[in-house]
Protein backbone atom coordinates (compact mmCIF):
# COMPACT_ATOMS: atom_id res chain seq x y z
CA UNK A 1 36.09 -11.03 2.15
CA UNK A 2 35.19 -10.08 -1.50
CA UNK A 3 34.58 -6.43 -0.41
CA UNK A 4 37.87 -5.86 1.57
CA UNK A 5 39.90 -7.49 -1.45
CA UNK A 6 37.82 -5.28 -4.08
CA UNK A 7 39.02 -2.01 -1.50
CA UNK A 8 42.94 -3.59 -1.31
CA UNK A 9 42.68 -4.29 -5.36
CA UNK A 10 41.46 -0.74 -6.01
CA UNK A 11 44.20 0.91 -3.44
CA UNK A 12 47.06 -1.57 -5.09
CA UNK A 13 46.07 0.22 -8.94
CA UNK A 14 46.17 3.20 -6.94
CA UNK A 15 49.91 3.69 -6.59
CA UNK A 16 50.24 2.71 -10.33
CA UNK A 17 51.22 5.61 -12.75
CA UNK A 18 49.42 3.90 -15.78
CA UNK A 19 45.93 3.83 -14.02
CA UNK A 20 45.14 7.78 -12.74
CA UNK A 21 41.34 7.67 -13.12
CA UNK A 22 38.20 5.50 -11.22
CA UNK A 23 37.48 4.33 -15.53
CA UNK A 24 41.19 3.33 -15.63
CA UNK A 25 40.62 1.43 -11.95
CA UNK A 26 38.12 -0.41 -13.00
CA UNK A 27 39.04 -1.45 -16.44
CA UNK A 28 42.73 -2.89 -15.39
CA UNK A 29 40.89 -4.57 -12.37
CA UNK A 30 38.19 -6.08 -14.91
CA UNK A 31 40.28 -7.96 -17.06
CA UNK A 32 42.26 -9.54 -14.44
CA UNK A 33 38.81 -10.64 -12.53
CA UNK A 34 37.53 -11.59 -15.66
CA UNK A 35 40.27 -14.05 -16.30
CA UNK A 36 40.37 -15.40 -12.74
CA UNK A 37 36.54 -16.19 -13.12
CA UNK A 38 37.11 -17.52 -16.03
CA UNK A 39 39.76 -19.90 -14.71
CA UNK A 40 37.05 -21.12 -12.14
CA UNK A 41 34.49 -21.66 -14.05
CA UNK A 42 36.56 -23.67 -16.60
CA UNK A 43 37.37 -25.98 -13.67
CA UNK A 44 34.20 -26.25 -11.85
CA UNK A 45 33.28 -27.36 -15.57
CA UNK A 46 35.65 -29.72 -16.07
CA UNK A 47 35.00 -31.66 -12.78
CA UNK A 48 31.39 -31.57 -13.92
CA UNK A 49 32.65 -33.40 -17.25
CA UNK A 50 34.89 -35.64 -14.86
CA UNK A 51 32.34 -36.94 -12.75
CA UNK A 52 29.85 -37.51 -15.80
CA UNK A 53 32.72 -39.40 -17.59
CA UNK A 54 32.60 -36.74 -20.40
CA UNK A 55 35.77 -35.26 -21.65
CA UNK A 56 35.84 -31.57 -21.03
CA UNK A 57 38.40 -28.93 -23.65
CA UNK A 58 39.71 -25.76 -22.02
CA UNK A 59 38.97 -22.62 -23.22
CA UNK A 60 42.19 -21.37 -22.72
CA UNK A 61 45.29 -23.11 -23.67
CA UNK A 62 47.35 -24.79 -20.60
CA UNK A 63 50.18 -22.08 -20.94
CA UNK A 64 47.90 -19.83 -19.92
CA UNK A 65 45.83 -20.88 -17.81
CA UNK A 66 45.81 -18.39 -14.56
CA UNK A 67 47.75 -20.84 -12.22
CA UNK A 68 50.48 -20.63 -14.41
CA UNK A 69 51.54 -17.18 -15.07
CA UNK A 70 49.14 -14.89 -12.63
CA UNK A 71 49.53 -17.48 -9.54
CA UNK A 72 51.94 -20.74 -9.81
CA UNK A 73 51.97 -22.94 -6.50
CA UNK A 74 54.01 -24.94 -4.64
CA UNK A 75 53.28 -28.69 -4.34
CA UNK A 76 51.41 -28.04 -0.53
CA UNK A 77 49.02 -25.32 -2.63
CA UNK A 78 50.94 -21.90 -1.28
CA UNK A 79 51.65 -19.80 -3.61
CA UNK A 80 55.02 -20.33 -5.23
CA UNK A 81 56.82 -16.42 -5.58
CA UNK A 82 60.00 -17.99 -6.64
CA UNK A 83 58.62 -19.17 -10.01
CA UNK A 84 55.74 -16.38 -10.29
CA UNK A 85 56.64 -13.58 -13.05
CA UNK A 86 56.97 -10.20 -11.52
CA UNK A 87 58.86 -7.39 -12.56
CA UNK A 88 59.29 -6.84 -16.20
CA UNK A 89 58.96 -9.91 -17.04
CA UNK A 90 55.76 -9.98 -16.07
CA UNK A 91 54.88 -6.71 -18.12
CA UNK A 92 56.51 -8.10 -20.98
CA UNK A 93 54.14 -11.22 -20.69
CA UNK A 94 50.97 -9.57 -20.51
CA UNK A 95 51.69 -7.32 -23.42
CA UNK A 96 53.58 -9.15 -26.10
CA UNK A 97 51.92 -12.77 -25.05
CA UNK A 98 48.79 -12.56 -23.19
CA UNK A 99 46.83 -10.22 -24.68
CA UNK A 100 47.83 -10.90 -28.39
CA UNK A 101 46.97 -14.91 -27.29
CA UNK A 102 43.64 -13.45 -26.37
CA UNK A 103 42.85 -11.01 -29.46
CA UNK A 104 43.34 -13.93 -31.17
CA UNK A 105 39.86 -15.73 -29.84
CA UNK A 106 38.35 -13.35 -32.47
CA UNK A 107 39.60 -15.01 -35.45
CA UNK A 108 39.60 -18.38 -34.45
CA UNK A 109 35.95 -18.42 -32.74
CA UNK A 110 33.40 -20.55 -34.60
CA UNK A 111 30.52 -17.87 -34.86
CA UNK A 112 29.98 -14.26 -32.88
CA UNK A 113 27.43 -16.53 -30.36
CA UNK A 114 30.41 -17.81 -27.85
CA UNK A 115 32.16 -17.38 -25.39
CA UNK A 116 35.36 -17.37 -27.65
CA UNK A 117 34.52 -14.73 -29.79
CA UNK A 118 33.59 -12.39 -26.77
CA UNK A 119 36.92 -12.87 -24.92
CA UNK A 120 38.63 -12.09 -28.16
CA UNK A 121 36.68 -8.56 -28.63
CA UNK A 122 37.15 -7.66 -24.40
CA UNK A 123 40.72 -8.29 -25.42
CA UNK A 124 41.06 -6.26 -28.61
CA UNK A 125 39.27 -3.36 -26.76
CA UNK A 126 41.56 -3.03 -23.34
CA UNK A 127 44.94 -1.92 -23.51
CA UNK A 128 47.18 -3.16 -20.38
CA UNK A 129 47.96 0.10 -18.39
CA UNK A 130 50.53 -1.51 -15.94
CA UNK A 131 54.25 0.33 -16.26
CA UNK A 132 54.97 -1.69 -12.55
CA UNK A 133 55.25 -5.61 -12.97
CA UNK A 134 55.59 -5.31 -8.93
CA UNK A 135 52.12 -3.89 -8.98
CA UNK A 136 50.44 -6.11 -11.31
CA UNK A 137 51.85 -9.07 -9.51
CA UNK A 138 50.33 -7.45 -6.21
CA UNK A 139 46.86 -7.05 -8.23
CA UNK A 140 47.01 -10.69 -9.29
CA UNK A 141 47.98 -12.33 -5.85
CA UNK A 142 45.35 -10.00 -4.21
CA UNK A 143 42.34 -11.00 -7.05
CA UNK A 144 43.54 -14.88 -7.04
CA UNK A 145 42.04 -14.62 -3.03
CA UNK A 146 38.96 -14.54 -4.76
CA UNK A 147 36.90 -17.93 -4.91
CA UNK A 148 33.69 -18.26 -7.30
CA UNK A 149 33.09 -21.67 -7.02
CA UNK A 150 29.27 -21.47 -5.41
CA UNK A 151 26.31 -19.53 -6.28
CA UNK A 152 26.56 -17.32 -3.10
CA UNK A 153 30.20 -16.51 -4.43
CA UNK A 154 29.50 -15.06 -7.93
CA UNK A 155 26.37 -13.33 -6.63
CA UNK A 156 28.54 -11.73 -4.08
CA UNK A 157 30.96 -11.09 -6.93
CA UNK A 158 28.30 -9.81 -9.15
CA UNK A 159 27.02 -7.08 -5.96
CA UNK A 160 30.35 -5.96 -5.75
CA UNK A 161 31.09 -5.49 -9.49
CA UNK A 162 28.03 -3.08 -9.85
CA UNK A 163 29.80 -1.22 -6.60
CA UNK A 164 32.66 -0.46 -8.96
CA UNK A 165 30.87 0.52 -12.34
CA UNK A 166 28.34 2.74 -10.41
CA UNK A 167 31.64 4.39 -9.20
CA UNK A 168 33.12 4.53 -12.57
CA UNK A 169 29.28 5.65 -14.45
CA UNK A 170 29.37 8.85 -11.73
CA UNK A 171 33.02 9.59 -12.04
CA UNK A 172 33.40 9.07 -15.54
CA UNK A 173 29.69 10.66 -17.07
CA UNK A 174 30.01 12.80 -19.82
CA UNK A 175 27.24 13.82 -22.54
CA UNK A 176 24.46 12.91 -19.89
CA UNK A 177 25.37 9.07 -19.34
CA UNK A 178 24.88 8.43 -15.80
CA UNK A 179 24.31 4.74 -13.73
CA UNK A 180 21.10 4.01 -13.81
CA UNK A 181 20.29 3.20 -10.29
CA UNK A 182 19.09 -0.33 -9.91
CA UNK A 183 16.24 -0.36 -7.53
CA UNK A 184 15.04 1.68 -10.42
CA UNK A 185 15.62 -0.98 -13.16
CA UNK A 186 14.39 -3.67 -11.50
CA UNK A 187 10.54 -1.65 -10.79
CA UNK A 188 10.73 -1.07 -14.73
CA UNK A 189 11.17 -4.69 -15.36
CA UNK A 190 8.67 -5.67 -12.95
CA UNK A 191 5.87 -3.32 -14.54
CA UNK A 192 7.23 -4.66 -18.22
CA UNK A 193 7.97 -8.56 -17.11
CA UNK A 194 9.47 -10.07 -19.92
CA UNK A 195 9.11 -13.92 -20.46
CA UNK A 196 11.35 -16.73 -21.51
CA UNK A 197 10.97 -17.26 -25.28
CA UNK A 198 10.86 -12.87 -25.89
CA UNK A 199 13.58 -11.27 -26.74
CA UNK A 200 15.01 -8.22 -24.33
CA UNK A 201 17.27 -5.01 -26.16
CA UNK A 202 18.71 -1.77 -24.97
CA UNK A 203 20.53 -0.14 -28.01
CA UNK A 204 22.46 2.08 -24.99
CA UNK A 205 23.04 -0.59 -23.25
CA UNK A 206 26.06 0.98 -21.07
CA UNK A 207 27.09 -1.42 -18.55
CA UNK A 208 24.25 -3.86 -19.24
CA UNK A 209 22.62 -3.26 -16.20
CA UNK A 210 18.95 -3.07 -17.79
CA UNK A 211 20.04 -6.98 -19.36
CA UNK A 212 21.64 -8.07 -15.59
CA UNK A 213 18.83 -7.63 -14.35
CA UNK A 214 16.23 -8.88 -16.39
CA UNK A 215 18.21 -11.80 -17.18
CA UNK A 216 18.00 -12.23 -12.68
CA UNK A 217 14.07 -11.93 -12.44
CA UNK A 218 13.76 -14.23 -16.19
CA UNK A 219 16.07 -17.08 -14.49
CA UNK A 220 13.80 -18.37 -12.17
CA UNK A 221 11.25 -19.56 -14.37
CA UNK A 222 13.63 -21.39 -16.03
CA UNK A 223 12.38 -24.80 -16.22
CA UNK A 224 14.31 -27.28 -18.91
CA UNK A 225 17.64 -26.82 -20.36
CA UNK A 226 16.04 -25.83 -22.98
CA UNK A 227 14.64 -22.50 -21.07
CA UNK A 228 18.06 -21.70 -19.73
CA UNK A 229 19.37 -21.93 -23.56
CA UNK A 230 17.21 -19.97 -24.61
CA UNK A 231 18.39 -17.31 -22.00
CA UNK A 232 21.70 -17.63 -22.35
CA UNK A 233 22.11 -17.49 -26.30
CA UNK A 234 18.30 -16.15 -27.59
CA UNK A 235 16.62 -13.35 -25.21
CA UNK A 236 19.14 -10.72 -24.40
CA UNK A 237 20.68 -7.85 -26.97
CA UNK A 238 22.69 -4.56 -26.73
CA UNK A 239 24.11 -2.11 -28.80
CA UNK A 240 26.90 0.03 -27.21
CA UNK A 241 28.86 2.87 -28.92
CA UNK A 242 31.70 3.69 -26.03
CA UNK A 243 34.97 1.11 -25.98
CA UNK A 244 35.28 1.04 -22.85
CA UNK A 245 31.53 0.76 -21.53
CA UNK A 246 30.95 -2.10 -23.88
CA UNK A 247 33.90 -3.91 -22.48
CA UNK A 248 32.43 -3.93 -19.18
CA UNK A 249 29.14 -4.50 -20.54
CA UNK A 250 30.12 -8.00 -21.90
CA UNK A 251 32.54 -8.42 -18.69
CA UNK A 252 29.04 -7.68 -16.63
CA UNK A 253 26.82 -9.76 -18.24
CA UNK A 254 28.98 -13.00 -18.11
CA UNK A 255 30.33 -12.36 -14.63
CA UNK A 256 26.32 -12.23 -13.72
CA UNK A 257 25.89 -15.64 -15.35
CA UNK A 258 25.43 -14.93 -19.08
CA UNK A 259 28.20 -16.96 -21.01
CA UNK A 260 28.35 -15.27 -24.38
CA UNK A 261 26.41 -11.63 -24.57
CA UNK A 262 25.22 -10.28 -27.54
CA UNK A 263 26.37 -7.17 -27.25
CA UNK A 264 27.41 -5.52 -30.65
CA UNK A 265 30.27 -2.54 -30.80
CA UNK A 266 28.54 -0.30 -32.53
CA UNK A 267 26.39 3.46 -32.77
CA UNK A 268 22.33 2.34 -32.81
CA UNK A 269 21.52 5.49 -34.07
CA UNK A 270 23.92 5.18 -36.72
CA UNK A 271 21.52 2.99 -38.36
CA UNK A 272 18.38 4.19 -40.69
CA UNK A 273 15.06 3.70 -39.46
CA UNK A 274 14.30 2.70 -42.59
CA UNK A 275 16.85 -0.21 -42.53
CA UNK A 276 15.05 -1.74 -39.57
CA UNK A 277 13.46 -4.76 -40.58
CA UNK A 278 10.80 -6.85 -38.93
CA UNK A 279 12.97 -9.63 -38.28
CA UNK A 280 15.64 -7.33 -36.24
CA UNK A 281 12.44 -6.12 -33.99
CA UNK A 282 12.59 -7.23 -30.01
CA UNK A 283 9.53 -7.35 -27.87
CA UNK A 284 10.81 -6.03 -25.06
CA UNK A 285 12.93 -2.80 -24.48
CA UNK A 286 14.47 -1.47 -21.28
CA UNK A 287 16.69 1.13 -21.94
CA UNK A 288 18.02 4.60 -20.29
CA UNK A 289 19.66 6.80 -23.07
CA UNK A 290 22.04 9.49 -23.30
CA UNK A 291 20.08 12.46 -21.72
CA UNK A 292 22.24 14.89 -22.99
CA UNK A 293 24.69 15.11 -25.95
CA UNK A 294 24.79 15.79 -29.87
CA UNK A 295 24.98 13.63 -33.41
CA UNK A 296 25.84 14.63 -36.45
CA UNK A 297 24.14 15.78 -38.99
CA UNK A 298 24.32 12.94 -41.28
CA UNK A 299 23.22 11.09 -38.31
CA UNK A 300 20.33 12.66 -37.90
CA UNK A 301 19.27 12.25 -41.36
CA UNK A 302 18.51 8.26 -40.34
CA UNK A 303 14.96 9.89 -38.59
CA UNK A 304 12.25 11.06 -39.64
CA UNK A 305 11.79 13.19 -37.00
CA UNK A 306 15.09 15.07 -36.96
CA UNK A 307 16.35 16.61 -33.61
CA UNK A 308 20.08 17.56 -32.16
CA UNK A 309 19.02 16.09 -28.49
CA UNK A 310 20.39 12.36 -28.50
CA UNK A 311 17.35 10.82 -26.44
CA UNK A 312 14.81 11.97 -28.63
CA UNK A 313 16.75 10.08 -31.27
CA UNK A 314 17.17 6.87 -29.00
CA UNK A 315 13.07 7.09 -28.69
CA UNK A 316 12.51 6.66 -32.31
CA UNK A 317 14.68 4.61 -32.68
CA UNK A 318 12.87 2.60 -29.84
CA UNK A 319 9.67 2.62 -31.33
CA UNK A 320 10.81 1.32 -34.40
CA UNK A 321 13.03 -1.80 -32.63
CA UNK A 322 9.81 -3.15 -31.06
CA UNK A 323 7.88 -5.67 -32.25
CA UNK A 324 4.06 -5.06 -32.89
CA UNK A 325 2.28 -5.61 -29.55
CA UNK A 326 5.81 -5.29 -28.22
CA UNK A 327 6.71 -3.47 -24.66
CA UNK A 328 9.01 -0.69 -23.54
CA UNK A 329 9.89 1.25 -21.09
CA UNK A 330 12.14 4.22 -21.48
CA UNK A 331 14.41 6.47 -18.71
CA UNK A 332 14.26 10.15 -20.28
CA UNK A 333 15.04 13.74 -19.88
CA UNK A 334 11.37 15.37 -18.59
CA UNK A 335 11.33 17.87 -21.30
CA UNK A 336 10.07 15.08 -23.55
CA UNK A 337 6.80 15.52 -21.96
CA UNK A 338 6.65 19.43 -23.10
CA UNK A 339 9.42 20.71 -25.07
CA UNK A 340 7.76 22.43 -28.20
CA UNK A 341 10.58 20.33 -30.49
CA UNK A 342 9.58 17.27 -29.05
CA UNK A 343 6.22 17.83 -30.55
CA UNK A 344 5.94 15.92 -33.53
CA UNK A 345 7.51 13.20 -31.27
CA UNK A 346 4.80 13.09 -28.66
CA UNK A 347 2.26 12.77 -31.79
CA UNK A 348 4.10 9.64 -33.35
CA UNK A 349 4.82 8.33 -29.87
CA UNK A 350 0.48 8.48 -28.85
CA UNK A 351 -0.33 7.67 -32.41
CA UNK A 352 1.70 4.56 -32.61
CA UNK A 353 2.16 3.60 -29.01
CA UNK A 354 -0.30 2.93 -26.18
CA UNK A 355 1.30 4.93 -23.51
CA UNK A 356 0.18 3.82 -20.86
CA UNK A 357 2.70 4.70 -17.99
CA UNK A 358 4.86 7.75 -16.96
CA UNK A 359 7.01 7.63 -14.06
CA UNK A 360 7.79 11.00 -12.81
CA UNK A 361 11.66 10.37 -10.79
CA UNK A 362 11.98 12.88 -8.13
CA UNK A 363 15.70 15.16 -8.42
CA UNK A 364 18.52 13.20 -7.52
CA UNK A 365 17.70 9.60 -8.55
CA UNK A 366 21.07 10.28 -11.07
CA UNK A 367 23.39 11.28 -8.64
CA UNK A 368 24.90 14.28 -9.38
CA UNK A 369 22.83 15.10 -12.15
CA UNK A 370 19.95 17.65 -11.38
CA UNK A 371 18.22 16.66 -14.85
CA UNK A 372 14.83 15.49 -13.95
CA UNK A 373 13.45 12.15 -15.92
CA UNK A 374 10.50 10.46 -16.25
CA UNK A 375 9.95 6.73 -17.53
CA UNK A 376 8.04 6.00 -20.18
CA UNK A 377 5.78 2.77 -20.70
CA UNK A 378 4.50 1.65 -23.70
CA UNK A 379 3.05 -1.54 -26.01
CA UNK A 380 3.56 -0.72 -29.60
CA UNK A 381 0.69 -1.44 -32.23
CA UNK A 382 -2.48 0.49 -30.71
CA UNK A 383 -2.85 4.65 -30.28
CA UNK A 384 -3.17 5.91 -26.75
CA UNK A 385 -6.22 6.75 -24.94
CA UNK A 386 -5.29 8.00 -21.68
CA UNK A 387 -1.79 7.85 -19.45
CA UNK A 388 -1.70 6.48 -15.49
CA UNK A 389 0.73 9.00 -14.02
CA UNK A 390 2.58 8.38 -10.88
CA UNK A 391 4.72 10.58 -9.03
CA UNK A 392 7.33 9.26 -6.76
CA UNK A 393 8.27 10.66 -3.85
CA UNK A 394 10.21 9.04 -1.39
CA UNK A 395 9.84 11.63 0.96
CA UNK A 396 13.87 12.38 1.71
CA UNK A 397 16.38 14.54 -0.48
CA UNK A 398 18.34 12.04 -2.57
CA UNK A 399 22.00 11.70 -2.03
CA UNK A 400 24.75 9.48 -2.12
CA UNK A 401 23.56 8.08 1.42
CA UNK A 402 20.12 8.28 0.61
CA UNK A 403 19.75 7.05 -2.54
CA UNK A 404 16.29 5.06 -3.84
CA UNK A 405 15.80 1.82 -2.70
CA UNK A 406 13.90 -0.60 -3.42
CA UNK A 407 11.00 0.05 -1.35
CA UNK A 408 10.92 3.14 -2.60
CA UNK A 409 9.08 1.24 -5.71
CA UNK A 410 6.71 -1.10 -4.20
CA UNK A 411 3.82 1.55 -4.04
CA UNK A 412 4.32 2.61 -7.91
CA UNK A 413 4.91 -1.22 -9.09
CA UNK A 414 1.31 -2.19 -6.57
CA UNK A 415 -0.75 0.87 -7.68
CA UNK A 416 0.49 0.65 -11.35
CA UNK A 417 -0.89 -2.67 -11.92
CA UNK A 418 -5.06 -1.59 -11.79
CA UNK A 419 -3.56 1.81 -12.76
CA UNK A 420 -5.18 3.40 -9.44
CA UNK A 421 -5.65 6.71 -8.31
CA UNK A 422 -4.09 8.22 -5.12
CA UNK A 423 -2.62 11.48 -3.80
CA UNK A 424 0.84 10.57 -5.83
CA UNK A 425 -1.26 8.84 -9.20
CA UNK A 426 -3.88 10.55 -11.01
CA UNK A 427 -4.86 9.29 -15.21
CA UNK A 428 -5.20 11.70 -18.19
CA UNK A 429 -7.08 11.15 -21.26
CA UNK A 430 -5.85 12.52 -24.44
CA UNK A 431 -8.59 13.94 -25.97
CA UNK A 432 -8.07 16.54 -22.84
CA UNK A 433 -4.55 17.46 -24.39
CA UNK A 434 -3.82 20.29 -26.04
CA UNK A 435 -4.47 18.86 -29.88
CA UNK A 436 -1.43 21.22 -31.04
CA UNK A 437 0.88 20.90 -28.62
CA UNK A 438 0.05 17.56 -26.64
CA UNK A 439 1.60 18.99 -24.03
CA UNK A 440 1.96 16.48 -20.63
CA UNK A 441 3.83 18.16 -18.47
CA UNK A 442 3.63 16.43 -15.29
CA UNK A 443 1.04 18.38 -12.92
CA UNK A 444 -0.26 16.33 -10.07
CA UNK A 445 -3.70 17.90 -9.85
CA UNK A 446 -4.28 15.73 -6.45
CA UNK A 447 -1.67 17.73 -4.63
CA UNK A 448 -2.22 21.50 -4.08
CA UNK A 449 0.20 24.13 -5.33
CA UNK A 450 2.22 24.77 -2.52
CA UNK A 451 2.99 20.68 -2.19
CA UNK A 452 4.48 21.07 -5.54
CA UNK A 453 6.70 23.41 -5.32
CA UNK A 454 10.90 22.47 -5.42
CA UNK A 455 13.43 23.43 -2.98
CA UNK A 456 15.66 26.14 -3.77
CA UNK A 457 18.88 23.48 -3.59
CA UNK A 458 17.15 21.92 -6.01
CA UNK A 459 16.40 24.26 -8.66
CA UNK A 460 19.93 25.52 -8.71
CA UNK A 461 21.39 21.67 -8.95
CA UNK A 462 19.26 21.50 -11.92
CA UNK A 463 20.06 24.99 -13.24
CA UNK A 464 24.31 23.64 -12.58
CA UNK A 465 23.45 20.41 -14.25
CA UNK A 466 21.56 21.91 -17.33
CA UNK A 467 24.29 24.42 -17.67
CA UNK A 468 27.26 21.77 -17.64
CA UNK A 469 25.45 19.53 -20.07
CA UNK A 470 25.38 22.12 -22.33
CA UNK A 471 28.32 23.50 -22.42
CA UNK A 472 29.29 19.39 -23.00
CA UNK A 473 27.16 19.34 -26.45
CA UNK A 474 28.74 22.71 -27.80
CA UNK A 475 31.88 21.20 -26.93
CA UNK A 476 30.90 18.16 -29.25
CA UNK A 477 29.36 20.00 -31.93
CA UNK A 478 32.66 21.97 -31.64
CA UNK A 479 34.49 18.95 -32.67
CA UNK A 480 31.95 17.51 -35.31
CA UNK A 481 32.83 21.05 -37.36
């Protein structure tokens, strides 16, 4: 039911004039699904309270509460059209009442840590785009079908919510931000496995996928109350520059079960390196950065290492976030490995890091992006002495049909684990790098030549893709002048 509804929703926003683009789709449909959850939970809570003989306060004051502007019913529980706002009334509501009602959480929350405070920033972030108070009302009859009262039901919703910001991530990429496929995510966590009681960041955090997802395999071993407080208000922290992506980012991480995200509005490399502190330090990090893209130049001044290409930037500033005998693991742009100005960056990164782990990712694990990436996995605190390597193949051309699953993973998360050698895993030491260069560039010596070599198609995706995100940071520096 939730899948057909998500379609109908999507088709409804369609035929509105204020919503032209998959972003502007999915941020119109996320605030209305985020209030409708909202509304459940609040009164699968209060029954909770009820039956426990504990008094239970609303989040959201009676006059607003979603069965009384977005779905009124008649006494037998149909829905009621002949009181329900439509038209522009119902525009007029949203814009001049609603949404300044909701803004409002930010000044009156207690502290940044709640729920309160979050709804108040989602709100101060999205703009209603409805002109059609006969298509909002469709939009808000269509999402009240929607039921999240059991577990089943908000994982179902969760599923389906990823559906629509992988949509939005590969219509909407620009500077090299793609969705970070999942199956992908979830074998990084499962080589890092972060416990209850450490703390989890991704200073790009996009849509929060990296944080969904650990916060999914963490929640299991949650034994006390105590263990699921600590999830829920302790382990998980972003940093997210774009409106819009941090919006859903916060919207994602509560409609996956995480009531009040700490997720801060705000450029990560905008802070110095310097400024870092060993209390702001995280032990894990799970992250996928920019691959593409430019910052200024007094951004730039923040590093030590000082570089135009964003990711190199999101490394260091990696390194420094993690904790002393802290993990990472880090999606990046494969020239890392051997560009001649990532140099002084592959020294600090061996010097200071125990690399243990690279991930090659065959072409086409970013949809539509021809960039190739590799994933880096390190502890922080000890140099490196020699790198497991692991190339994946999953023995298909990726595509939007074939995309990695996964399975796809379970050789590279088995194998990784004694760090063993095979046709698609081989180890290199460092003292057997090039002391001037450190050059890795990703060579499987257990494969000959010809097994190596890249198809055509592929070459000129990558050649397409290289170009475009190019001409996308000239167009950026462009404006920066």
């Amino acid at each position: 039911m939730f899948e057909q509804t998500f379609k109908n929703i999507d088709d409804a926003l369609r035929q509105e004039a204020g919503c032209t683009t998959e972003l502007d789709y999915t941020e119109q449909s996320s605030w209305i699904l985020f209030l409708k959850y909202l509304d459940d939970l609040e009164r699968e809570r209060a029954l909770k309270a009820e039956l426990e003989g504990k008094p239970y306060g609303f989040i959201i004051d009676a006059k607003h509460h979603w069965p009384v502007w977005a779905a009124p019913r008649k006494a037998d529980g149909t829905l009621d059209r002949d009181h329900a706002m439509t038209g522009d009334d119902l525009i007029e509501y949203v814009n001049d009442t609603l949404f300044p009602y909701l803004r409002g959480f930010k000044q009156r929350a207690a502290s940044p840590d709640t729920i309160e405070y979050k709804i108040g920033e989602i709100f101060s972030e999205i703009k209603p785009k409805f002109n059609s108070g006969y298509t909002l009302r469709e939009v808000l009859e269509l999402t009240d079908q929607l039921r999240f009262g059991s577990q089943e039901e908000k994982h179902e919703l969760s599923d389906l919510y990823e559906v629509k910001i992988k949509r939005m991530g590969n219509a909407g990429r620009n500077g090299g931000e793609y969705y970070t496929p999942r199956p992908l995510i979830r074998a990084m966590i499962q080589v890092v496995k972060p416990k209850i009681g450490e703390s989890v960041y991704d200073g790009a955090v996009g849509s929060a996928g990296f944080l969904c997802e650990a916060f999914a395999y963490m929640r299991p071993s949650a034994k006390s109350t105590k263990d699921l407080e600590t999830l829920q208000r302790r382990t998980f922290h972003g940093v997210e520059k774009k409106s819009l992506a941090y919006v859903i980012a916060i919207m994602n991480m509560i409609l996956h079960g995480i009531d009040a995200p700490n997720i801060v509005h705000d450029n990560s490399l905008g802070r110095s390196l310097s400024d870092i502190q060993p209390k702001d330090q995280k032990d894990v990090i799970l992250a996928n950065p920019p691959f593409g893209g430019a910052e200024r130049r007094e951004i730039q001044q923040n590093f030590p290492i000082r570089t135009g290409e964003t990711a190199y930037l999101f490394l260091q500033h990696f390194m420094k976030m993690l904790k002393p005998g802290g993990r990472g693991a880090i999606v990046i742009k494969n020239t890392v490995m051997s560009n001649g100005d990532a140099a002084s960056l592959r020294k600090e990164l061996l010097s200071t890091c125990n690399l243990h782990t690279v991930l090659d990712c065959p072409s086409g694990t970013f949809q539509g992006a021809g960039v190739k990436t590799v994933v880096l996995f390190f502890e922080k605190g000890a140099p490196t002495r020699d790198i497991w390597f692991y190339q994946l193949d999953p023995g298909r051309s990726l595509g939007k049909t074939t995309a990695l699953t996964d399975t796809d993973f379970e050789e590279f998360v088995r194998l990784q684990v004694a760090r063993e050698e095979s046709d698609k895993s081989w180890i290199v030491k460092v003292t057997d790098l090039d002391p001037a260069t450190l050059d890795m560039s990703v060579k499987n010596p257990n494969r000959n030549d010809e097994a190596n070599y890249r198809e055509p198609d592929e070459i000129i995706a990558e050649m397409m893709a290289l170009d475009a995100e190019s001409a996308d940071t000239l167009q950026q520096i462009r404006g920066m002048l």
